[in-house]
Protein backbone atom coordinates (compact mmCIF):
# COMPACT_ATOMS: atom_id res chain seq x y z
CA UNK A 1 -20.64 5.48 9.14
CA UNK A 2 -18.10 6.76 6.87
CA UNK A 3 -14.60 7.38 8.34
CA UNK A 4 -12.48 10.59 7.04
CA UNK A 5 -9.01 9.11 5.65
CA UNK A 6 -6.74 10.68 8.48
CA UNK A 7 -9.45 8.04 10.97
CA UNK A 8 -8.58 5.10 8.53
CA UNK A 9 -4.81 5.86 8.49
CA UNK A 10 -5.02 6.40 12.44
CA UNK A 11 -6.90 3.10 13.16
CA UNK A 12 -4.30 1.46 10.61
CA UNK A 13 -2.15 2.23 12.69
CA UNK A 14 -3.56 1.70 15.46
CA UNK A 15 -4.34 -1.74 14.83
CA UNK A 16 -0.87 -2.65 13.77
CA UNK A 17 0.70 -1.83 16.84
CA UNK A 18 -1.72 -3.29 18.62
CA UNK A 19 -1.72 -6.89 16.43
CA UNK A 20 2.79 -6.30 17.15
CA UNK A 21 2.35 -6.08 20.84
CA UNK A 22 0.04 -9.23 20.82
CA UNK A 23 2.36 -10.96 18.93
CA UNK A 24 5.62 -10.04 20.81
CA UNK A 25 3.60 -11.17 24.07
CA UNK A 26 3.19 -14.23 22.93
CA UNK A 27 6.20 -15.44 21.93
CA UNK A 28 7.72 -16.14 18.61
CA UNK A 29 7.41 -19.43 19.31
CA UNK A 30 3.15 -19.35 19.31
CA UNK A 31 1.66 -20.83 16.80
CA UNK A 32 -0.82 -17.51 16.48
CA UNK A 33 2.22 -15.81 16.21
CA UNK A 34 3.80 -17.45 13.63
CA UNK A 35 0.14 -17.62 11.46
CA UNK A 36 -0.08 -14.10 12.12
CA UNK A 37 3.18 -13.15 11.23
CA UNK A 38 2.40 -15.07 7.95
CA UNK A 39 -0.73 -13.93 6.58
CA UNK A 40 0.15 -10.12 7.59
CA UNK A 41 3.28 -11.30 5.39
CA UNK A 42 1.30 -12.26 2.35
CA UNK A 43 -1.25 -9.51 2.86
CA UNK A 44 1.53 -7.57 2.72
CA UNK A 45 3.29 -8.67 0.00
CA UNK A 46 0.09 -8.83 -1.83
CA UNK A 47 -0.72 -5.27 -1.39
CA UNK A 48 3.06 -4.66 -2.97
CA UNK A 49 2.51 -6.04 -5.74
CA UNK A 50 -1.04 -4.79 -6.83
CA UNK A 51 1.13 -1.17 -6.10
CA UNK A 52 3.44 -2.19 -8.44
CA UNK A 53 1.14 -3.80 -10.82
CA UNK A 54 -0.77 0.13 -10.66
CA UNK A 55 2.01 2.08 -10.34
CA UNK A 56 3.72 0.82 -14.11
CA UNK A 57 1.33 1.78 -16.36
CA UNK A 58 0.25 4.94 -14.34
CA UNK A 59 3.59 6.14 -14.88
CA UNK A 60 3.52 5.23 -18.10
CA UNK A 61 0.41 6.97 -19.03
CA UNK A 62 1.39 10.14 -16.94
CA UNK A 63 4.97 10.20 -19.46
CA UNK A 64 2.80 9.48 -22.71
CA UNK A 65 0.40 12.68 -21.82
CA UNK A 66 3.31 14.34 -21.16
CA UNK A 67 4.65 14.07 -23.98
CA UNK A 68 1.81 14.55 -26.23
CA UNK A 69 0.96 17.91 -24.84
CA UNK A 70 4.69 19.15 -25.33
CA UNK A 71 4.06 18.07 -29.12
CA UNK A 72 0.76 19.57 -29.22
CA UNK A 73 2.48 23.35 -27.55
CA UNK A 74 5.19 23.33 -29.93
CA UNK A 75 3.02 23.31 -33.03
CA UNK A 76 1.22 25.89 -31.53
CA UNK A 77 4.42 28.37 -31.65
């Protein structure tokens, strides 16, 4: 069963809120709470960083083509 994107995104969603409101009813002081809170924390920051690690050369690569086909119009006028 293959979900469309806007169902992934929406159950994403979805599940976050749901995952906040368990956590906020029980307690900061829960232990589930505070494991929770920490590995969403270090999913999170992991999924920042592979973003970062993809964005850099992507950007990169999207000036360098840029470039080279403004080179490659002017020597065709």
């Amino acid at each position: 069963m293959k979900l469309s994107l806007n169902s992934q995104i929406f159950l994403g969603a979805l599940l976050g809120v749901l995952l906040g409101l368990g956590f906020a009813r029980l307690g900061p002081a829960s232990d589930i709470t505070r494991n929770g809170t920490y590995v969403c924390g270090l999913l999170g920051e992991l999924f920042i960083d592979v973003l970062k690690m993809v964005l850099v050369p992507l950007v990169f690569t999207s000036i360098a083509c840029g470039v080279a086909n403004l080179r490659q119009h002017e020597q065709m006028h």
